[in-house]
Protein backbone atom coordinates (compact mmCIF):
# COMPACT_ATOMS: atom_id res chain seq x y z
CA UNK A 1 125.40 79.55 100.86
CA UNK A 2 121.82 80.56 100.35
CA UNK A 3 119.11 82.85 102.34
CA UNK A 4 115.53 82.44 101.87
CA UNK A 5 112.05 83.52 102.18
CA UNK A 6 110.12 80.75 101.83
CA UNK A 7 106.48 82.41 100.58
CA UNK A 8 108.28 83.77 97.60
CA UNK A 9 111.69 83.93 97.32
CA UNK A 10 115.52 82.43 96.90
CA UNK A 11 118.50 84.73 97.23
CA UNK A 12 121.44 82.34 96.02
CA UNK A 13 124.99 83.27 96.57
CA UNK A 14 128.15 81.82 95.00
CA UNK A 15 131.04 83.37 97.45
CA UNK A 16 133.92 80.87 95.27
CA UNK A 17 134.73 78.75 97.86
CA UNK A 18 131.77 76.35 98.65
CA UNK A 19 130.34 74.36 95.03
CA UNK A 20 126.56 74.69 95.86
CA UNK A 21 126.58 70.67 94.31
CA UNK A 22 128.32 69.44 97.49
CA UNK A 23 127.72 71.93 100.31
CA UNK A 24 124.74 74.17 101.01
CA UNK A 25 124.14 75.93 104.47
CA UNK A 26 120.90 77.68 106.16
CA UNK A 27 122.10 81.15 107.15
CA UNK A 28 119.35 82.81 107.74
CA UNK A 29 115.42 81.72 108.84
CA UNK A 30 112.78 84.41 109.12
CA UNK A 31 109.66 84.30 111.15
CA UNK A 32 106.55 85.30 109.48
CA UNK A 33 106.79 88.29 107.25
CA UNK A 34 104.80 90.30 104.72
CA UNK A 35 107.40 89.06 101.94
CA UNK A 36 105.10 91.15 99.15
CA UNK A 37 106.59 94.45 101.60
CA UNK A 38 108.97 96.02 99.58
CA UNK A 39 110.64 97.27 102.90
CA UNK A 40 110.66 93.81 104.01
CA UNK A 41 112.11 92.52 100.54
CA UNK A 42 114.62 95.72 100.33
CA UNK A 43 116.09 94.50 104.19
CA UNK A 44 116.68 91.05 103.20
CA UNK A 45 118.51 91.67 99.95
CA UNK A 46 121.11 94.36 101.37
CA UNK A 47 121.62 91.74 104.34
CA UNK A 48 122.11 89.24 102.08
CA UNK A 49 124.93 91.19 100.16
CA UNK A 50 126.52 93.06 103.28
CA UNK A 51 127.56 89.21 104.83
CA UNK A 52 128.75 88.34 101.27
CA UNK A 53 130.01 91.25 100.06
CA UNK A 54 132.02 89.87 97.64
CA UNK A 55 129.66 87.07 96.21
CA UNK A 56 127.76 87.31 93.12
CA UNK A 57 123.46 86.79 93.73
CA UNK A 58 120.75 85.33 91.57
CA UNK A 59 117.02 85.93 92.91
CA UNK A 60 114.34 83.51 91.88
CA UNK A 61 111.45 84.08 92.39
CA UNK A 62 108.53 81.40 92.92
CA UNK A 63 104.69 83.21 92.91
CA UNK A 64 101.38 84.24 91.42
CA UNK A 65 102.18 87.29 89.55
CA UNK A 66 100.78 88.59 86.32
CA UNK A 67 103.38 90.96 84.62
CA UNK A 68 102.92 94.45 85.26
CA UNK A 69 99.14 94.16 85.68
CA UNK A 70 97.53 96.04 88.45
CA UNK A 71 96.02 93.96 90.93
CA UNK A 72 92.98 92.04 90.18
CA UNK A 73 93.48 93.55 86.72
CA UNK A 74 94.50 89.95 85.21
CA UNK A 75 90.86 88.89 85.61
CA UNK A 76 89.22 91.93 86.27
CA UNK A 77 91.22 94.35 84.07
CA UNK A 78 88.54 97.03 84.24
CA UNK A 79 88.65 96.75 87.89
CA UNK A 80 90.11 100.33 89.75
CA UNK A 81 92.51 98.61 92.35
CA UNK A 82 96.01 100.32 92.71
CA UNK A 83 98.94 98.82 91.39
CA UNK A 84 100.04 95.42 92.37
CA UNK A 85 101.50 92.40 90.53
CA UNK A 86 104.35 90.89 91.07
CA UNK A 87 105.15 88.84 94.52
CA UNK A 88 101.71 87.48 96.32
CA UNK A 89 101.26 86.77 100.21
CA UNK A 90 98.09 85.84 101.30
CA UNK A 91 95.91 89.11 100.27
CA UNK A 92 99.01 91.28 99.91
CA UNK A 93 100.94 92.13 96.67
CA UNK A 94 103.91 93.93 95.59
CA UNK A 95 103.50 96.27 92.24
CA UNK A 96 106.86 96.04 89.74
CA UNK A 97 107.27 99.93 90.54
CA UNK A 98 108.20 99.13 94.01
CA UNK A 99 109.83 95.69 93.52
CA UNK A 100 112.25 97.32 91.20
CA UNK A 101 113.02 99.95 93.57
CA UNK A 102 113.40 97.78 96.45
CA UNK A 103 116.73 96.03 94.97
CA UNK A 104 119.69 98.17 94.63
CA UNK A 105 120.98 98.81 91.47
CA UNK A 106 123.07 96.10 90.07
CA UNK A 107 122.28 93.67 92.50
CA UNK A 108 121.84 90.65 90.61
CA UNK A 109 123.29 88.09 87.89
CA UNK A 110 120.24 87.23 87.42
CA UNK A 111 116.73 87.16 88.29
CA UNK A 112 114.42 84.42 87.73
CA UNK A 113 110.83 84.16 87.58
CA UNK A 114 108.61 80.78 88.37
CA UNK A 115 105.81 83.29 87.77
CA UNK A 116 103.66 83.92 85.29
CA UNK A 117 103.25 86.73 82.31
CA UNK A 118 106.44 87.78 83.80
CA UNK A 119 108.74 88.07 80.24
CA UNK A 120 106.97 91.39 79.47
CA UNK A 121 108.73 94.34 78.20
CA UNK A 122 107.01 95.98 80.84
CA UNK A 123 109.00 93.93 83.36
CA UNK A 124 111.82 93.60 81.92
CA UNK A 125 112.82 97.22 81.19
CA UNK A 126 111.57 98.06 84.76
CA UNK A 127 114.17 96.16 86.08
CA UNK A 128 117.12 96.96 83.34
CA UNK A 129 119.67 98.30 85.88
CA UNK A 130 118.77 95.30 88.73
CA UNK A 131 120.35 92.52 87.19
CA UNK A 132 122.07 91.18 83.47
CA UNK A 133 119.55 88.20 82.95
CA UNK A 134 116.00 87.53 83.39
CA UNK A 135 114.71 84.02 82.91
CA UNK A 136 110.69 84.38 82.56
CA UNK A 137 107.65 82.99 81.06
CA UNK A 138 105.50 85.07 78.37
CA UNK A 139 102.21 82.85 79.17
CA UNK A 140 101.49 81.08 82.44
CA UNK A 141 103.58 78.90 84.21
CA UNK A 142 101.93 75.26 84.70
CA UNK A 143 102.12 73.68 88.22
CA UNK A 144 104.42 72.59 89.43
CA UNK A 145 106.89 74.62 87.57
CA UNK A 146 110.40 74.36 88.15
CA UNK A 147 109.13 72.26 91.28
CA UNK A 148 110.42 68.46 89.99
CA UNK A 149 114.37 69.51 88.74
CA UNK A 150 115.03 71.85 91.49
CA UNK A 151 117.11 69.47 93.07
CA UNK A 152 119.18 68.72 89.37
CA UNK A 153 118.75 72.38 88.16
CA UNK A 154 119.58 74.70 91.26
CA UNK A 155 123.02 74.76 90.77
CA UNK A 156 123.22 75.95 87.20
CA UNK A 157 122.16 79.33 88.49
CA UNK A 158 125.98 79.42 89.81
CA UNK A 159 127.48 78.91 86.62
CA UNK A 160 127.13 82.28 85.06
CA UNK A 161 124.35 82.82 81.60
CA UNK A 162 125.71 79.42 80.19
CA UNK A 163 124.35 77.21 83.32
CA UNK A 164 121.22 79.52 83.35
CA UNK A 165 120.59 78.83 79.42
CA UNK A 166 120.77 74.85 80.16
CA UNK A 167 118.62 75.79 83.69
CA UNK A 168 115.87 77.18 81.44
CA UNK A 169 116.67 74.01 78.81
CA UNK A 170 115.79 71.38 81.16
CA UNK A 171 113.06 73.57 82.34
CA UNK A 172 111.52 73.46 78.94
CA UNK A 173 112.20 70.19 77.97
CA UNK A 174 110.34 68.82 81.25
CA UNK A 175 107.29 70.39 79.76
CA UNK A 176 107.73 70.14 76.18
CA UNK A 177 108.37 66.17 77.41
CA UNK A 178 104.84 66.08 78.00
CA UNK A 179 102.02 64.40 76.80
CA UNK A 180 98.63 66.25 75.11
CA UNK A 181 97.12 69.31 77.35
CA UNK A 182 100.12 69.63 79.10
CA UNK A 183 102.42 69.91 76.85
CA UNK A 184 102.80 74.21 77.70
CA UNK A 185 105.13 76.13 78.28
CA UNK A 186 106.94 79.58 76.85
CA UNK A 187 110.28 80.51 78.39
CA UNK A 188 112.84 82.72 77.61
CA UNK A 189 116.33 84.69 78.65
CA UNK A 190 116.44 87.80 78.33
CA UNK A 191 119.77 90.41 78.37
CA UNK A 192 119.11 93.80 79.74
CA UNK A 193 121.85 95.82 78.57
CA UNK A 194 120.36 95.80 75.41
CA UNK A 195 117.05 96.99 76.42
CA UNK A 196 117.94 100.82 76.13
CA UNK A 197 119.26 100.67 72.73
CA UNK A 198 115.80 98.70 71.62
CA UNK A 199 113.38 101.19 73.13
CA UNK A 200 115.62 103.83 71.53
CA UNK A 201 115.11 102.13 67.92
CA UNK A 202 111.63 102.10 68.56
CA UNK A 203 111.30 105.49 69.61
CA UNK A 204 112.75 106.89 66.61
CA UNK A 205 111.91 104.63 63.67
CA UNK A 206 108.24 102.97 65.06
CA UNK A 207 104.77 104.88 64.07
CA UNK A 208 102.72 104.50 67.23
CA UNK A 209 100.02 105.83 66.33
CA UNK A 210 99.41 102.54 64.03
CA UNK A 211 98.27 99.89 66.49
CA UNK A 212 96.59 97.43 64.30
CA UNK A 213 94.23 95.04 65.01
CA UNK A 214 94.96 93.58 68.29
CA UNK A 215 93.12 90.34 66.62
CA UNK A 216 96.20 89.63 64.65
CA UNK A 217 98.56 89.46 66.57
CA UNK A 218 99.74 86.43 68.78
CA UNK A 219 98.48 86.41 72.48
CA UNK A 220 99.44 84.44 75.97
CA UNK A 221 96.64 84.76 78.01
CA UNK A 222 93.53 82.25 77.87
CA UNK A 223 90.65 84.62 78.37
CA UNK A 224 87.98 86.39 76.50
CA UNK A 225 89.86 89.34 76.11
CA UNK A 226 93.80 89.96 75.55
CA UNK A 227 96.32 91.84 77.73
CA UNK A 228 99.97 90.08 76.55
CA UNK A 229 100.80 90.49 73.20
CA UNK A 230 104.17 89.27 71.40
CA UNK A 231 106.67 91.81 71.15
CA UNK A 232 108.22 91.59 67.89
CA UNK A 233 104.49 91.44 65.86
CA UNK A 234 103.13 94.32 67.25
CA UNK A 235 106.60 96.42 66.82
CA UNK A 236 107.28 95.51 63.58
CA UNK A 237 103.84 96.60 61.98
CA UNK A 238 105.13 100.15 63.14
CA UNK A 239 107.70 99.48 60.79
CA UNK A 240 108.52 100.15 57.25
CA UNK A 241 109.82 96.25 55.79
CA UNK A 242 113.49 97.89 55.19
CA UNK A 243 113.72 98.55 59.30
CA UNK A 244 111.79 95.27 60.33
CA UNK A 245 115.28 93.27 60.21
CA UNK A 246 117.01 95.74 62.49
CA UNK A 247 114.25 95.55 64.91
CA UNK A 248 114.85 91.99 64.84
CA UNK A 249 118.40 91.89 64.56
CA UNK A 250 117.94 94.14 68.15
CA UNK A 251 115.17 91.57 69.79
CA UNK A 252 117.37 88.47 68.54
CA UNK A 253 120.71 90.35 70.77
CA UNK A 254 118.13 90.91 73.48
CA UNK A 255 116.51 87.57 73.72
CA UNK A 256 119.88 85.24 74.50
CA UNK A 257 117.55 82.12 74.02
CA UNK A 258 114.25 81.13 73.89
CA UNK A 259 111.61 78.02 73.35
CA UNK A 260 107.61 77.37 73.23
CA UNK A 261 105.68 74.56 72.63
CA UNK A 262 103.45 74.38 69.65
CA UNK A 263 100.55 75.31 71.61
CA UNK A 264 99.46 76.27 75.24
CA UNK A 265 96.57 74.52 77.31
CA UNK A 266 94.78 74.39 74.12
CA UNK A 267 91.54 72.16 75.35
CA UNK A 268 91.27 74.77 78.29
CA UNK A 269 90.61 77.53 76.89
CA UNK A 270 94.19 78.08 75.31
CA UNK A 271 95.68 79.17 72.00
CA UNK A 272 98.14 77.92 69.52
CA UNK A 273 101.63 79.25 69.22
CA UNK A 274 103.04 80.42 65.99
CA UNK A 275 104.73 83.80 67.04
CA UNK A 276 107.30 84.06 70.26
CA UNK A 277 109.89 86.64 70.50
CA UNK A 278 110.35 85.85 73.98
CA UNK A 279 108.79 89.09 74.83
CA UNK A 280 105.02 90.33 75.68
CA UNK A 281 104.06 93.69 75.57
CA UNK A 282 100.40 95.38 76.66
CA UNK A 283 98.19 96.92 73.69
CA UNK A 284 96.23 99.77 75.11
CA UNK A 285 92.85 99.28 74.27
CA UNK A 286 89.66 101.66 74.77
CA UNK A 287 87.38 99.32 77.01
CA UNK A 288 90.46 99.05 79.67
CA UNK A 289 91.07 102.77 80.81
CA UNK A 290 92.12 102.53 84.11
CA UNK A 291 95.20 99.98 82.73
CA UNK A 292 95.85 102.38 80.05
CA UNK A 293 96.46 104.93 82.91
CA UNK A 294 98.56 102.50 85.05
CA UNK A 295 100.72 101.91 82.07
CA UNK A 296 101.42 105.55 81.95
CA UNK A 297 103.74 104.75 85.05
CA UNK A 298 106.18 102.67 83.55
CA UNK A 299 109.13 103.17 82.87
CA UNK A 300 109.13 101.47 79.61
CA UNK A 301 106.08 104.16 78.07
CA UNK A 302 108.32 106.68 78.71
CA UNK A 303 111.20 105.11 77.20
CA UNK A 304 109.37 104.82 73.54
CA UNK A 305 108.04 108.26 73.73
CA UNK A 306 104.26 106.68 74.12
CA UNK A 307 102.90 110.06 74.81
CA UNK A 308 104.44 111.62 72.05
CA UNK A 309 104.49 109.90 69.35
């Protein structure tokens, strides 16, 4: 069976005895709700799990979003809003900070995002102890997403991390089926029990105080300045060459699968594609204060020591 919000949201269910292929039942309809509430979003998930108890739940999650990025911030990032970023209703959005602590702690096989910037460390350590998987984008996700093969697709997400790699196969291949412009699209699967052990590499072996130049390293954002970096290029410039394979041994157990296309919306403004780890990360940056003071908040930062380097 399945609940849903329909501004931003799927809670999916497998309870063992219905195949979602041949039978799928409306349990729940909601009247109109704030679904960027975390309050709101908090109510629906423990409902959800207290009539199933014993099911296993996926989330997906259909919005604007851009990563951890305070609100605004993705095309104002000097801007001096509060934190907001992830789920979007009407003028109203929900920050990761209280998205992650809306849903209970192991509450989900899997949550995925047909959002954009959303494959960010930032994100994806933020919500380490929520679910095992997260399927998410490092760039943008081009309308309409996921949109076309939901009615092929959807029931993969019941078939454990083997039905969600062919999910986000078929996702890809849709767009990497595409002709010129179009022809966009970075997705990836990530496992987050392994996200403690890589920020704990990092902490101890990476040289933060060498950031590089940001100019070097590959970006997934199409504007005049840069905000989502890839992962592995920025960490492994930290790195003396002997512990660059480890770190990459660690992102390779991390990042259960990955693709890209060669480039992204490269006549609009876009950028070519030659490094994808399947993870972004942020690059703190003098011009952009007030994000460098947001970022303070995460839970990743502290994880790598960022203060103390």
């Amino acid at each position: 069976g399945w609940m849903k919000n329909p501004k931003s949201a799927m809670i999916s269910c497998n309870d063992g005895f219905r195949p979602v292929s041949f039978y799928i039942e409306t349990i729940e309809e909601y009247k109109a709700e704030n679904s960027a509430d975390p309050a709101i979003f908090r109510r629906i998930i423990l409902k959800a799990k207290e009539q199933y108890p014993n099911a296993s739940f996926n989330l997906l999650v259909f919005s604007h979003a851009s990563g951890w990025l305070p609100q605004g911030t993705l095309l104002a990032p000097k801007s001096s809003a509060d934190v907001k970023s992830i789920i979007t209703d009407g003028t109203s959005e929900m920050d990761i900070i209280d998205f992650a602590s809306a849903i209970p702690d192991n509450a989900f096989e899997c949550i995925t995002f047909e959002a954009c910037f959303m494959a960010g460390i930032e994100v994806v350590y933020q919500l380490k102890n929520k679910t095992n998987y997260i399927l998410a984008s490092s760039a943008e996700i081009l309308s309409p997403g996921f949109t076309p093969l939901y009615k092929d697709i959807i029931p993969l997400q019941f078939e454990g991390i083997t039905g969600l790699i062919t999910f986000a196969g078929k996702a890809f291949a849709y767009w990497d089926n595409q002709t010129g412009n179009i022809r966009s699209a970075t997705f990836s699967i990530i496992d987050t029990q392994y996200l403690n052990i890589l920020a704990n590499y990092i902490r101890a072996n990476c040289d933060l105080t060498h950031q590089g130049n940001i100019a070097d390293y590959q970006h997934f954002d199409r504007y005049s300045y840069r905000l989502f970096f890839d992962f592995k290029e920025y960490y492994s410039q930290m790195l003396p060459e002997n512990k660059q394979e480890v770190l990459s041994f660690l992102i390779e157990s991390t990042v259960l699968w990955k693709a890209s296309t060669p480039s992204f919306l490269i006549n609009n403004y876009g950028f070519d594609i030659h490094s994808h780890s399947g993870m972004t990360v942020y690059i703190a940056q003098e011009h952009f204060p007030l994000l460098n003071t947001a970022y303070k908040k995460l839970e990743w930062y502290n994880a790598i020591g960022a203060e103390n380097p």
